[in-house]
N, C-alpha and C. Protein backbone atom coordinates (compact mmCIF):
# COMPACT_ATOMS: atom_id res chain seq x y z
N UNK A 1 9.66 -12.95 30.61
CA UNK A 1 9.94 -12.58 29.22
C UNK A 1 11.35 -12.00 29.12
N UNK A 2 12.08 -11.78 27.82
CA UNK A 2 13.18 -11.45 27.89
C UNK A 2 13.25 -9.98 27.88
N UNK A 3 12.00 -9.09 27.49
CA UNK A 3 12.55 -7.71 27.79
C UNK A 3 12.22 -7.74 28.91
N UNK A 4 11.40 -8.53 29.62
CA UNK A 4 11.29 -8.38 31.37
C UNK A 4 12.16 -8.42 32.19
N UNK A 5 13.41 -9.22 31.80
CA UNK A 5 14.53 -9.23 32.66
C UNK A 5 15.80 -8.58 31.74
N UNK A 6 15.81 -7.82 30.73
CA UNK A 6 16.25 -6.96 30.16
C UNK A 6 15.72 -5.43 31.16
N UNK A 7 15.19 -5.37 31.27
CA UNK A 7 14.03 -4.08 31.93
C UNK A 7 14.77 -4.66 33.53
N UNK A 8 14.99 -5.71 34.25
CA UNK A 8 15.11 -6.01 35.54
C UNK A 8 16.49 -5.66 35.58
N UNK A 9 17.38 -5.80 34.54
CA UNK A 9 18.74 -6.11 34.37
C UNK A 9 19.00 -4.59 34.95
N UNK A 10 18.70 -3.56 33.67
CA UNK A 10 18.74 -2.42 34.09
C UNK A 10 18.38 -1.70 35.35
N UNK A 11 17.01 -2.37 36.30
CA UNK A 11 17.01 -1.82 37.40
C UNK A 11 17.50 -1.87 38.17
N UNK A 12 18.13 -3.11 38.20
CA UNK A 12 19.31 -3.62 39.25
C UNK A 12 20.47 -3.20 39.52
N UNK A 13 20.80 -2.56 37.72
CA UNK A 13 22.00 -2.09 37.44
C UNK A 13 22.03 -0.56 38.07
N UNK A 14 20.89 -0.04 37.74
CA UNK A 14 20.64 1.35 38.24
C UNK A 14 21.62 1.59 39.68
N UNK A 15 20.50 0.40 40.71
CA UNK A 15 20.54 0.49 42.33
C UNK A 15 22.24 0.53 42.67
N UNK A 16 22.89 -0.96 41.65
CA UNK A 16 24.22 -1.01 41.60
C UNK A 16 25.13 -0.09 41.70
N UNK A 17 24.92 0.76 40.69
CA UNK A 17 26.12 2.15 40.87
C UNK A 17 25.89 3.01 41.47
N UNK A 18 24.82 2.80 42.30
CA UNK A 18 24.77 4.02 43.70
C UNK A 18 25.27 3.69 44.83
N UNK A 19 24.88 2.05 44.71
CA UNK A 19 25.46 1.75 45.99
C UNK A 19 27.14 0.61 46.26
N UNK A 20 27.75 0.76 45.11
CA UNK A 20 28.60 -0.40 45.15
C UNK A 20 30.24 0.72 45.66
N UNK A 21 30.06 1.87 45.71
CA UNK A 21 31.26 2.57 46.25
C UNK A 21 30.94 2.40 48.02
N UNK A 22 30.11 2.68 47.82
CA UNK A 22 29.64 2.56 49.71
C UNK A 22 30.11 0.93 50.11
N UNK A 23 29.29 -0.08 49.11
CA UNK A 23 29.83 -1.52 49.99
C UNK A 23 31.19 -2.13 50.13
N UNK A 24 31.54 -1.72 48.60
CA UNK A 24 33.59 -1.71 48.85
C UNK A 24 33.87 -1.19 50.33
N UNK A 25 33.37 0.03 50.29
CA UNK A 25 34.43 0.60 51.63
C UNK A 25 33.64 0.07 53.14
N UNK A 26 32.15 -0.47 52.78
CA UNK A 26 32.41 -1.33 53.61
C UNK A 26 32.71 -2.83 53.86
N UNK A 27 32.54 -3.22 52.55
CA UNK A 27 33.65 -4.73 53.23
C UNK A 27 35.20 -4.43 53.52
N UNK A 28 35.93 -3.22 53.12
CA UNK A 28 37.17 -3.23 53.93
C UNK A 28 37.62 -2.74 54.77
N UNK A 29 36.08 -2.20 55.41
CA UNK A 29 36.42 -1.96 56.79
C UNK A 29 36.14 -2.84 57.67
N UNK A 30 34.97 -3.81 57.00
CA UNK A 30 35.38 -5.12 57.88
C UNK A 30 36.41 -6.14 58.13
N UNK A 31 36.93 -6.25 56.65
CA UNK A 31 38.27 -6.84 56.53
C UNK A 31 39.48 -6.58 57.62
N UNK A 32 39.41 -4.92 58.05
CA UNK A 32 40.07 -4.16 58.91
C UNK A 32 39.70 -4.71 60.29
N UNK A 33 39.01 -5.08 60.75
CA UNK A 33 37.84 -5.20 61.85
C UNK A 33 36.83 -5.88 61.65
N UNK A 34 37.35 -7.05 61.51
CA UNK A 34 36.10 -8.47 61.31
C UNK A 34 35.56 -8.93 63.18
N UNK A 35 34.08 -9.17 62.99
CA UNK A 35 33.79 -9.47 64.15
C UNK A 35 33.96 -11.27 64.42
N UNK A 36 34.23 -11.25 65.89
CA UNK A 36 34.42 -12.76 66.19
C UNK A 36 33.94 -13.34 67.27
N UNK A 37 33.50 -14.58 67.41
CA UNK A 37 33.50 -15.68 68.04
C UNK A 37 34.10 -16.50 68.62
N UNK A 38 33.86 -16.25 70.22
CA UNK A 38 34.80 -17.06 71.05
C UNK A 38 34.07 -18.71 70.97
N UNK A 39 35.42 -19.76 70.87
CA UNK A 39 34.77 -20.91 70.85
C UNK A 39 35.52 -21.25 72.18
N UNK A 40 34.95 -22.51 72.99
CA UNK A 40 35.01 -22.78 74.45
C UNK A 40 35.56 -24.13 73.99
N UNK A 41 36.81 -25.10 74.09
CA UNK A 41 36.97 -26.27 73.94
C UNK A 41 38.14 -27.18 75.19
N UNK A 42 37.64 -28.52 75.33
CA UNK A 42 38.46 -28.90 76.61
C UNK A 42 39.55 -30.38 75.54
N UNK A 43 40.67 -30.14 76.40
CA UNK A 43 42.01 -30.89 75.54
C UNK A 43 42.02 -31.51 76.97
N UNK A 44 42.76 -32.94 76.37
CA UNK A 44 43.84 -33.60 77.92
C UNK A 44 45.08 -34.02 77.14
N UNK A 45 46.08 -33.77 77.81
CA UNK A 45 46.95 -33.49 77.68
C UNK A 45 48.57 -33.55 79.03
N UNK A 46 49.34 -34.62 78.47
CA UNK A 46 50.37 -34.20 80.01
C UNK A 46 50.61 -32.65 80.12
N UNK A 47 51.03 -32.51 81.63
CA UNK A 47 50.83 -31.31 82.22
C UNK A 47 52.37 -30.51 81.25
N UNK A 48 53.05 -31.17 80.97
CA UNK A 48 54.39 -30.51 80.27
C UNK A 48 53.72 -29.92 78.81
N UNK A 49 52.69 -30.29 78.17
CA UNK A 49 51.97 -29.82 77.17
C UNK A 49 51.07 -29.02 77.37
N UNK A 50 50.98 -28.91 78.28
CA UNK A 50 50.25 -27.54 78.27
C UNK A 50 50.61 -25.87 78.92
N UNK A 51 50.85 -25.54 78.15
CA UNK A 51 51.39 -24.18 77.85
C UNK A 51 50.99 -22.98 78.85
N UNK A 52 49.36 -22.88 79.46
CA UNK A 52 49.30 -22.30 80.24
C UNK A 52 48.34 -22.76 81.00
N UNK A 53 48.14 -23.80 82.46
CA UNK A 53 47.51 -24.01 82.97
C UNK A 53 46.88 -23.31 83.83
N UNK A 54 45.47 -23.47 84.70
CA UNK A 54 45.22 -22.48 84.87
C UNK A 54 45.83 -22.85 86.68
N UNK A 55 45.14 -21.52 87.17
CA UNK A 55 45.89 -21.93 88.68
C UNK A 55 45.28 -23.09 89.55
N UNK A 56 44.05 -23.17 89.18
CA UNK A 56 43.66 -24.65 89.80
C UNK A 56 43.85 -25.96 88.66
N UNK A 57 44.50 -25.98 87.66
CA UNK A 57 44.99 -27.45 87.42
C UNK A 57 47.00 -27.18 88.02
N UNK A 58 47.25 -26.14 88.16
CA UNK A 58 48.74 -26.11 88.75
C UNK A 58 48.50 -26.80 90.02
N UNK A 59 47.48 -26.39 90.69
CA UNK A 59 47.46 -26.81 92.23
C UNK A 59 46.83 -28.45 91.98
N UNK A 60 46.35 -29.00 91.27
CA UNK A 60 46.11 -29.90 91.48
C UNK A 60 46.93 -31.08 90.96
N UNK A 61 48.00 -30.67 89.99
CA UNK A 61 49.26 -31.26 89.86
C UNK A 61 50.15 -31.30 90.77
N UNK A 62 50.40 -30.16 91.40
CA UNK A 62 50.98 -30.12 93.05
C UNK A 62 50.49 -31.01 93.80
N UNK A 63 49.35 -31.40 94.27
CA UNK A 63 49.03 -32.41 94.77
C UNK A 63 49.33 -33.71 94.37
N UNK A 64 48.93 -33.96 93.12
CA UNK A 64 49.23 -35.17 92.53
C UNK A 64 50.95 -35.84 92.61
N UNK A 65 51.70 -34.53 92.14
CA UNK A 65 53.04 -34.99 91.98
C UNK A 65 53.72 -35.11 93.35
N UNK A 66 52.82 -34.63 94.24
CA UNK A 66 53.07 -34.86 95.98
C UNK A 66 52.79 -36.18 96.39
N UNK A 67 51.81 -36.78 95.57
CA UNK A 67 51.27 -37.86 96.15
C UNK A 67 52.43 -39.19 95.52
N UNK A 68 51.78 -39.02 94.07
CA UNK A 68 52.82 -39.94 93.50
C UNK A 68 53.71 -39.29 92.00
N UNK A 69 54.97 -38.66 91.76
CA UNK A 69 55.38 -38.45 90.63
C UNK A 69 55.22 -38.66 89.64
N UNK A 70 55.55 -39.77 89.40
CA UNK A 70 55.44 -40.43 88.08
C UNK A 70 54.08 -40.63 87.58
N UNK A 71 53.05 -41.04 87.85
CA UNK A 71 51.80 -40.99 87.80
C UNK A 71 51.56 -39.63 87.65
N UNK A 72 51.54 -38.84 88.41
CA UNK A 72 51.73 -37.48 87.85
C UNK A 72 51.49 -36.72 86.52
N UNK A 73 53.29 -37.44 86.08
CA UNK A 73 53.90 -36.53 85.00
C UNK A 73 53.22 -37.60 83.82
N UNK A 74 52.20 -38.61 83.98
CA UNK A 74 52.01 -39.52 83.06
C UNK A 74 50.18 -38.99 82.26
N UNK A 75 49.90 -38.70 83.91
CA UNK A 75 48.41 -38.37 83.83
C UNK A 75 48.33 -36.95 82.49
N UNK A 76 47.04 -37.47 82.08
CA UNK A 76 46.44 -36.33 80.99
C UNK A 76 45.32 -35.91 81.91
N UNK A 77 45.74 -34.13 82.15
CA UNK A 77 44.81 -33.37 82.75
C UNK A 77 44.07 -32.91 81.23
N UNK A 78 42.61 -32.34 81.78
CA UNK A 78 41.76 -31.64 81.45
C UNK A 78 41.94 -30.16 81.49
N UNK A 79 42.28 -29.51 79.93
CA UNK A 79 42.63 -28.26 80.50
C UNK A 79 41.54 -27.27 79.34
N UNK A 80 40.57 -26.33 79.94
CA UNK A 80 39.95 -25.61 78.92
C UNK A 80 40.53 -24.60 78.00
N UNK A 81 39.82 -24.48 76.51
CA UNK A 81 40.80 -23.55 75.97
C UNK A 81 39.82 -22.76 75.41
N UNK A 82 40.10 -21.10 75.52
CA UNK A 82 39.03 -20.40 74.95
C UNK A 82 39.73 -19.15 74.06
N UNK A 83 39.99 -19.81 72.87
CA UNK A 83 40.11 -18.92 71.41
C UNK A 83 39.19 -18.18 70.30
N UNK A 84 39.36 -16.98 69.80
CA UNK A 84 38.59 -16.41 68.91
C UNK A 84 38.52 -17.28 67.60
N UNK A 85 37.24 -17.52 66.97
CA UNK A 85 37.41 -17.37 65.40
C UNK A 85 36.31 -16.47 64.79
N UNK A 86 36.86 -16.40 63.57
CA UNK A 86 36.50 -15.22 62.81
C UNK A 86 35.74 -15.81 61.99
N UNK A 87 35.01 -17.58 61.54
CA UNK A 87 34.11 -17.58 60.99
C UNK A 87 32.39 -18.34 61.38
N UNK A 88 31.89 -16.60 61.62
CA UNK A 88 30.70 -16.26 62.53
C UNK A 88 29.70 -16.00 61.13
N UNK A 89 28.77 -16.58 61.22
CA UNK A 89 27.43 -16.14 60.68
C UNK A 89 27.45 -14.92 59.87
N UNK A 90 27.59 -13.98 60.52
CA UNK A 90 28.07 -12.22 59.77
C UNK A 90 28.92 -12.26 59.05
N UNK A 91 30.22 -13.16 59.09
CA UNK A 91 31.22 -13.05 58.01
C UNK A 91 30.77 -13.81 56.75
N UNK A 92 30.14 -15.03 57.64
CA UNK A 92 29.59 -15.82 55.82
C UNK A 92 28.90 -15.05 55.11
N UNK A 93 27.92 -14.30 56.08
CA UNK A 93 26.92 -13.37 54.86
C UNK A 93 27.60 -12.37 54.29
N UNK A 94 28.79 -11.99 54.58
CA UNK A 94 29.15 -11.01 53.75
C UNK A 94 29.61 -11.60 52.53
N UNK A 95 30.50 -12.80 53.38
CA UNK A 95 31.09 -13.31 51.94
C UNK A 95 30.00 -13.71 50.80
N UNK A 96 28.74 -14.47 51.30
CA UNK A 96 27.90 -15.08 50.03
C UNK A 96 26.93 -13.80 49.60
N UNK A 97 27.38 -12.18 50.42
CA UNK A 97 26.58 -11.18 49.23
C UNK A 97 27.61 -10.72 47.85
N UNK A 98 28.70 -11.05 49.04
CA UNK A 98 30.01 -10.58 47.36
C UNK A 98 29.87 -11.69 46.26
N UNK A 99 29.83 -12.68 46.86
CA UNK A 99 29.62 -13.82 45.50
C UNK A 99 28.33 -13.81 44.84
N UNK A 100 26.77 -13.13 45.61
CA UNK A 100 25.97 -13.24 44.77
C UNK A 100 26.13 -12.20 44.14
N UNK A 101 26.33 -11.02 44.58
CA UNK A 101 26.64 -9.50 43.69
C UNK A 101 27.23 -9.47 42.40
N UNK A 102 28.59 -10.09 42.88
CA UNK A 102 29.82 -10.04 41.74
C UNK A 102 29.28 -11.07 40.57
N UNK A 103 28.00 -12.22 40.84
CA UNK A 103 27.81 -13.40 39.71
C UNK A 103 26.44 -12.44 38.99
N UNK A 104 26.00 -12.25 39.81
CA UNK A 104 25.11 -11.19 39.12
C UNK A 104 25.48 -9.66 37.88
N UNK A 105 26.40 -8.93 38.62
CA UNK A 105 27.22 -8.09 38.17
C UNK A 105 27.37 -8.49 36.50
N UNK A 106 28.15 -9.77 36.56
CA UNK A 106 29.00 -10.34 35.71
C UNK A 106 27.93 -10.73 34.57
N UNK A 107 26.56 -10.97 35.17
CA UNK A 107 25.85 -11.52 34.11
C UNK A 107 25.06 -9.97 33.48
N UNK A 108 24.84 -9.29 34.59
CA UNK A 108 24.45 -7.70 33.68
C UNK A 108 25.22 -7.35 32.92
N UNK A 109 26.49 -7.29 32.70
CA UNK A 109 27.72 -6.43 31.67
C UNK A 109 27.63 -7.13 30.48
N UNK A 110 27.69 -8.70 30.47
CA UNK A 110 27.35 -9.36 29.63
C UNK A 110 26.79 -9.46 28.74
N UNK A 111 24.99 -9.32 29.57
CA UNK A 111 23.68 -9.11 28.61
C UNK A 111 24.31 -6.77 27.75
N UNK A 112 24.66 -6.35 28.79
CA UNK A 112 25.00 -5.24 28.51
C UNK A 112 25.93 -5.52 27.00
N UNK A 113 26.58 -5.81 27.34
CA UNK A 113 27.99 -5.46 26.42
C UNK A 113 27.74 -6.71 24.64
N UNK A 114 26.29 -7.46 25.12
CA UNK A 114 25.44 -7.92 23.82
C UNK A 114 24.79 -7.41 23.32
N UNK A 115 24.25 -6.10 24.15
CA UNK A 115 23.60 -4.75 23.18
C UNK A 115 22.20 -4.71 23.85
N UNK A 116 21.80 -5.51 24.47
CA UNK A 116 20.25 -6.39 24.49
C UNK A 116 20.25 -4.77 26.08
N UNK A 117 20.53 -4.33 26.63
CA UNK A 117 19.80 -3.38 27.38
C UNK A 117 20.62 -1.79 27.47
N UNK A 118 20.43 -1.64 26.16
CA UNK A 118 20.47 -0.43 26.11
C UNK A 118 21.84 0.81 26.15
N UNK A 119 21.38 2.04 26.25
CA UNK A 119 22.58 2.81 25.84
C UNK A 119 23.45 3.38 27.43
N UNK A 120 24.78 1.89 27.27
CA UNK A 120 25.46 2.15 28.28
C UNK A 120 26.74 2.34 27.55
N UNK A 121 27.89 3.55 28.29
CA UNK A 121 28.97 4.05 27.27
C UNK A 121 29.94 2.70 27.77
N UNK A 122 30.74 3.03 26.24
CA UNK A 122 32.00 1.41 26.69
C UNK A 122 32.91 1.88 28.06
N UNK A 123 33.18 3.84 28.37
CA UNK A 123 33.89 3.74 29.08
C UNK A 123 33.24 3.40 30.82
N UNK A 124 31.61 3.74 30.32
CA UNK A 124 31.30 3.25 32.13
C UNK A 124 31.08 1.55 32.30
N UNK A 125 31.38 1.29 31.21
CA UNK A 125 31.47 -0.62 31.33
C UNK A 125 32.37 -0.38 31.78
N UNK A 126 33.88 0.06 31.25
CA UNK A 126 35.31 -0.19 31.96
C UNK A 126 35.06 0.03 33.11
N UNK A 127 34.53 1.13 33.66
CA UNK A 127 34.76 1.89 34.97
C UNK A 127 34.00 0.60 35.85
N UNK A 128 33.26 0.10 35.50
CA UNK A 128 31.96 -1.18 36.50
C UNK A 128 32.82 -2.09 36.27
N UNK A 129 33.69 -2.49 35.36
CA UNK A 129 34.15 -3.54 35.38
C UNK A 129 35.71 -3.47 36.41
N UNK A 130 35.98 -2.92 36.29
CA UNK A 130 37.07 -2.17 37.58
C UNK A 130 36.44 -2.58 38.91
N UNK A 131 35.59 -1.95 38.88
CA UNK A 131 34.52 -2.54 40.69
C UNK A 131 33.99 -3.85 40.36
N UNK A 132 33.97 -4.43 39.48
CA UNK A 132 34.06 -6.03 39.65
C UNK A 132 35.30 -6.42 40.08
N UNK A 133 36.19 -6.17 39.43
CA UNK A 133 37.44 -6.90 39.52
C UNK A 133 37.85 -6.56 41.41
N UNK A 134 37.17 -5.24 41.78
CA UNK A 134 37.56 -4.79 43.00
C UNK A 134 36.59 -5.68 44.10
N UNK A 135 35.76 -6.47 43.43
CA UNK A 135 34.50 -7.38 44.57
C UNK A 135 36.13 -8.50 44.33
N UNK A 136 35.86 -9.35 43.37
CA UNK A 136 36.66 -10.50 43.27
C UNK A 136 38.19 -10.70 44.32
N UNK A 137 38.93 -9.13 44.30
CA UNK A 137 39.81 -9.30 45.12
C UNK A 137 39.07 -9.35 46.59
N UNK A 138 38.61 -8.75 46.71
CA UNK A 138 37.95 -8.43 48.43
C UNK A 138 37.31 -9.74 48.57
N UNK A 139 36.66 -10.81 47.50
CA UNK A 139 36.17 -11.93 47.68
C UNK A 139 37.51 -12.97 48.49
N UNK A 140 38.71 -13.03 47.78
CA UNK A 140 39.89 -13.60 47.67
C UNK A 140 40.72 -13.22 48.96
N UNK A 141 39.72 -12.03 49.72
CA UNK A 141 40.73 -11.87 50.72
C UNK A 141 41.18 -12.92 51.90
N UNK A 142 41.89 -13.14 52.90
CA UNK A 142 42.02 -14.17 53.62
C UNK A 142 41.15 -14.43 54.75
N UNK A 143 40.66 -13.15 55.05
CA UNK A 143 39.59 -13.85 56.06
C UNK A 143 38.27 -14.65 55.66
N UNK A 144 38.27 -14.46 54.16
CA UNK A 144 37.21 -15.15 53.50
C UNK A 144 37.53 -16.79 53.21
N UNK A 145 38.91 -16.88 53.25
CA UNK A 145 39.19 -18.22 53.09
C UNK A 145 38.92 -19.39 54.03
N UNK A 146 38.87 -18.77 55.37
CA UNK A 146 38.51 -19.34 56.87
C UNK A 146 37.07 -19.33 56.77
N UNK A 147 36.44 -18.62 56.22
CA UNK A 147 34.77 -18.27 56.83
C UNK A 147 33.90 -19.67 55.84
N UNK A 148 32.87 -20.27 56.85
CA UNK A 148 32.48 -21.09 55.77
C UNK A 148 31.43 -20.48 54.70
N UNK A 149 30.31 -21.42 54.38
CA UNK A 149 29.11 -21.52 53.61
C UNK A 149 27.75 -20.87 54.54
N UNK A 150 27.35 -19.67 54.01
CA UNK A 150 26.43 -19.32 54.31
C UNK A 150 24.92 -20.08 54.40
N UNK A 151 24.37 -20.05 55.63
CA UNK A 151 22.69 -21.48 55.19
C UNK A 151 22.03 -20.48 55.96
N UNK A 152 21.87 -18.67 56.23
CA UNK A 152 20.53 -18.36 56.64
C UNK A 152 20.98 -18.13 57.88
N UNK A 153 20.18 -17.02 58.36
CA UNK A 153 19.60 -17.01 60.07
C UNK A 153 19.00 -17.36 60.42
N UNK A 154 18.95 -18.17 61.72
CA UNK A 154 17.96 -18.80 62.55
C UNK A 154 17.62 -17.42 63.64
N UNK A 155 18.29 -16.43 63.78
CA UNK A 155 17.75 -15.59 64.30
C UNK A 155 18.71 -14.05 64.16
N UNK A 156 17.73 -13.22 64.70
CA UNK A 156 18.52 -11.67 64.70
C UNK A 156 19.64 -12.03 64.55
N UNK A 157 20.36 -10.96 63.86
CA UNK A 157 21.51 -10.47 63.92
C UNK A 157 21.98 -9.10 64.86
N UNK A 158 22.22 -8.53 65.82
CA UNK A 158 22.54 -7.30 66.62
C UNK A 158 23.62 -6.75 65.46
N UNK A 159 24.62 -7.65 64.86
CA UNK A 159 26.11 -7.27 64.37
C UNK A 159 25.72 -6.43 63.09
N UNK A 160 24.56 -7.36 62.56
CA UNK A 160 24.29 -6.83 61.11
C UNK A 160 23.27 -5.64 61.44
N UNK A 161 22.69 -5.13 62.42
CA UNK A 161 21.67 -4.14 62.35
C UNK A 161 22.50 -2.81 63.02
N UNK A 162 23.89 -3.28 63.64
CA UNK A 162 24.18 -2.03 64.38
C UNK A 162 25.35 -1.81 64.23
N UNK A 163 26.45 -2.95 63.52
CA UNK A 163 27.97 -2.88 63.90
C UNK A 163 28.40 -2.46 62.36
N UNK A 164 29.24 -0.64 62.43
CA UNK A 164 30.13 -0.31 61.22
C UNK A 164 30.01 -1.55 60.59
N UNK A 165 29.94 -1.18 59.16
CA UNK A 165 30.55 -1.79 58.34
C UNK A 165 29.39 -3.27 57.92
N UNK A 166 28.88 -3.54 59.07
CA UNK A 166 27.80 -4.73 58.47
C UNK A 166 26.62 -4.51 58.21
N UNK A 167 26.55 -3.40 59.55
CA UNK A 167 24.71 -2.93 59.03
C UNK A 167 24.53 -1.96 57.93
N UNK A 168 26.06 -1.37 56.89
CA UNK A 168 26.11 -1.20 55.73
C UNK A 168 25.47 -1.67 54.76
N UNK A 169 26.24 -2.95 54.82
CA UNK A 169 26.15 -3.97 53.96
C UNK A 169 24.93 -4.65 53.82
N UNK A 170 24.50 -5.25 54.98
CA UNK A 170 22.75 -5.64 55.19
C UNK A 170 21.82 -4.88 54.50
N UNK A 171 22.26 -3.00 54.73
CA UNK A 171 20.90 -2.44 54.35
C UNK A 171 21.42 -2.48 52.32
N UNK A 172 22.33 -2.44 51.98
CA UNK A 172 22.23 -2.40 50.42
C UNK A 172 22.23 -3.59 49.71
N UNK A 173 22.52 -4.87 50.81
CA UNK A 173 21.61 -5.98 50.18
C UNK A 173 20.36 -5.79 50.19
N UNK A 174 20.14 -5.72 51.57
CA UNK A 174 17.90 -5.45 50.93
C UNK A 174 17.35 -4.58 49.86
N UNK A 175 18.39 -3.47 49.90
CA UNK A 175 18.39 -2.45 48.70
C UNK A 175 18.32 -3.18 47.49
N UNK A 176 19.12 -4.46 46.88
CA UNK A 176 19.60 -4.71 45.66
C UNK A 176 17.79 -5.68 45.90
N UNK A 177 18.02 -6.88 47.41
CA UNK A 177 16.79 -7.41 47.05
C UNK A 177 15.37 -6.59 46.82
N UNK A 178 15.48 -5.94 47.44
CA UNK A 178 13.71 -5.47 47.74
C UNK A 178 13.72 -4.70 46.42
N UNK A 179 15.02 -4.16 45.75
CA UNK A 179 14.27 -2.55 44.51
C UNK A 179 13.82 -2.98 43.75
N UNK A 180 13.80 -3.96 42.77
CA UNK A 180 13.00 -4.71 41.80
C UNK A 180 12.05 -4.71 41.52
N UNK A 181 11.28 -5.49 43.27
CA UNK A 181 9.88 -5.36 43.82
C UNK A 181 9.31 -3.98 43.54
N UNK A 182 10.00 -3.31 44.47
CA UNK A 182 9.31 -1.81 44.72
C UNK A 182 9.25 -1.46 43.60
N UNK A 183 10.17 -1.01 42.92
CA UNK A 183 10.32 -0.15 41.31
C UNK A 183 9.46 -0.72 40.58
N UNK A 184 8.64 -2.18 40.40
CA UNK A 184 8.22 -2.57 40.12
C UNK A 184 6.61 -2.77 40.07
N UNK A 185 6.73 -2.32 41.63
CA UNK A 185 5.27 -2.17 41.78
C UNK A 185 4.40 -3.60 42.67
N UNK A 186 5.42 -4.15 42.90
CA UNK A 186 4.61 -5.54 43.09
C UNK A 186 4.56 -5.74 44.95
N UNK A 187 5.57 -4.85 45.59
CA UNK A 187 5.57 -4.42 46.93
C UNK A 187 4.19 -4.16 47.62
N UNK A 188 3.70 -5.06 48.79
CA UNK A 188 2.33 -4.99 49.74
C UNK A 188 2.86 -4.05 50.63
N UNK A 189 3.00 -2.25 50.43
CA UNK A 189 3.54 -1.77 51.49
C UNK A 189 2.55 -2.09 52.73
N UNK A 190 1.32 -1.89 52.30
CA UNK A 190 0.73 -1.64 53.67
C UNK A 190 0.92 -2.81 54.47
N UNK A 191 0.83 -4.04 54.28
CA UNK A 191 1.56 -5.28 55.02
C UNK A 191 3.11 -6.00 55.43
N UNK A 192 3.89 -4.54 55.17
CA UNK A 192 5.13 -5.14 55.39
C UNK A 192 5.34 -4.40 56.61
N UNK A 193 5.97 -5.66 57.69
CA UNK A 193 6.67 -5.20 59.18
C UNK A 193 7.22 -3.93 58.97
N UNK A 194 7.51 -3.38 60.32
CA UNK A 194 8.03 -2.07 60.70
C UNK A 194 9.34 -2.10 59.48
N UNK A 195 10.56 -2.83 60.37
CA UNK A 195 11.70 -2.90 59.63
C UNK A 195 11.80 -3.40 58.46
N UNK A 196 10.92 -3.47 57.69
CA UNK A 196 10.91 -3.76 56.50
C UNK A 196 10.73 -2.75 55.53
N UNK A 197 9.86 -1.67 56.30
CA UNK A 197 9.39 -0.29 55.77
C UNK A 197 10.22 0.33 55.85
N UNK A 198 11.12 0.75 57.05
CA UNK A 198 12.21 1.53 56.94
C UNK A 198 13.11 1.02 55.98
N UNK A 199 13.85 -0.39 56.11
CA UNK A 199 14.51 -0.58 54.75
C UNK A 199 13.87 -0.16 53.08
N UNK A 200 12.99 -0.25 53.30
CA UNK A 200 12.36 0.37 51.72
C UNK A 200 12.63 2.11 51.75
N UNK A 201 11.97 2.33 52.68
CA UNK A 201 12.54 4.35 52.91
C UNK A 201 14.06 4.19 52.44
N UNK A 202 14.81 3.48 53.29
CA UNK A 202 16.25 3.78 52.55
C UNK A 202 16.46 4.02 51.28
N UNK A 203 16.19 2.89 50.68
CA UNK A 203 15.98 2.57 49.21
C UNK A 203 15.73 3.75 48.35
N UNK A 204 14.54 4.42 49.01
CA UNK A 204 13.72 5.83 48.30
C UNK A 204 14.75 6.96 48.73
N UNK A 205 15.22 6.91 50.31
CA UNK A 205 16.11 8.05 49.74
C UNK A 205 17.53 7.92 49.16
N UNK A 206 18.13 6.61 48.72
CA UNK A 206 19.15 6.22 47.81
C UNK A 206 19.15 6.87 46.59
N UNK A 207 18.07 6.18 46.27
CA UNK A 207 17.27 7.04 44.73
C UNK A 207 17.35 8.44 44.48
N UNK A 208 16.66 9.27 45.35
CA UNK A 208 16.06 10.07 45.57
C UNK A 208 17.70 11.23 45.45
């Protein structure tokens, strides 16, 4: 119904301004300190192209160029290369909570600023709309431009349950997902996993 998600708009909005100073400062402390992923990849390549061989393809060019030169300097060795990147699973999810936050955000102020939920002042619209504009840049930042499309965990995260700055972010997404439910009433506490319960405690003492 429409006062049902008039009524949802507001609860959401509630959770929002308790917790959206905390997630700014932590997406830019990840920004500061993004976690990464070593990728493992093998190139061939003449030995003059490659920049730093290791000590057993040096020695085995020594041999070669002992045996026959030219053949040698012609042959494409196999040389491994092991570089960081920065777009890991943890970075997509941050990026696709700023984009669901900020599209959400955008649609509360909206229904807000049409009158339809209630008595919010024009200057704390400005002030929320400021921390929108402050998701959108942090969306735009550059490590977000590298990171792909978020599709889900296939398993734990360690980064998101323990590492500054992500296991922030994790717990006030479940915050934004789970408060609805709870506030709502529609939450099976007695059947929800361990860590599922503690994320709801958070929630209560957010509130609280």
């Amino acid at each position: 119904s429409i006062g049902g998600e008039a009524n949802n708009d507001l609860i959401w909005f509630s959770i929002f301004k308790e917790i959206i100073d905390g997630y700014i400062h932590a997406v830019r402390y990840i920004l500061q300190r993004p976690h990464q992923r070593y990728i493992k990849t093998d190139e061939f390549s003449r030995i003059e192209k490659i920049k730093r061989p290791s000590n057993w393809l040096t020695e085995r060019f020594a041999d070669d160029y002992n045996n026959d030169p030219e053949k040698a300097l012609r042959h494409y060795y196999q040389n491994t290369y092991i570089y960081p990147t920065e777009d890991t699973n943890e970075n997509r999810f941050v990026k696709h909570s700023i984009d669901r936050i900020s599209k959400r955000f955008e649609s509360v102020v909206r229904s807000i600023k049409a009158g339809s939920n209630g008595n919010v002042s024009e200057n704390e619209i400005s002030e929320l709309q400021n921390k929108l504009d402050e998701l959108w840049q942090l969306r735009n930042a550059s490590l977000f431009r590298t990171v792909g499309r978020f599709n889900g965990f296939k398993q734990e995260s360690l980064v998101l349950q323990q590492r500054t700055g992500y296991a922030q972010i994790y717990r006030y997404w479940i915050l934004l997902q789970n408060g609805l439910e709870l506030i709502d009433g529609r939450t099976a506490i007695g059947i929800l996993p361990i860590w599922q319960l503690y994320e709801l405690w958070c929630f209560l003492m957010v509130k609280k």
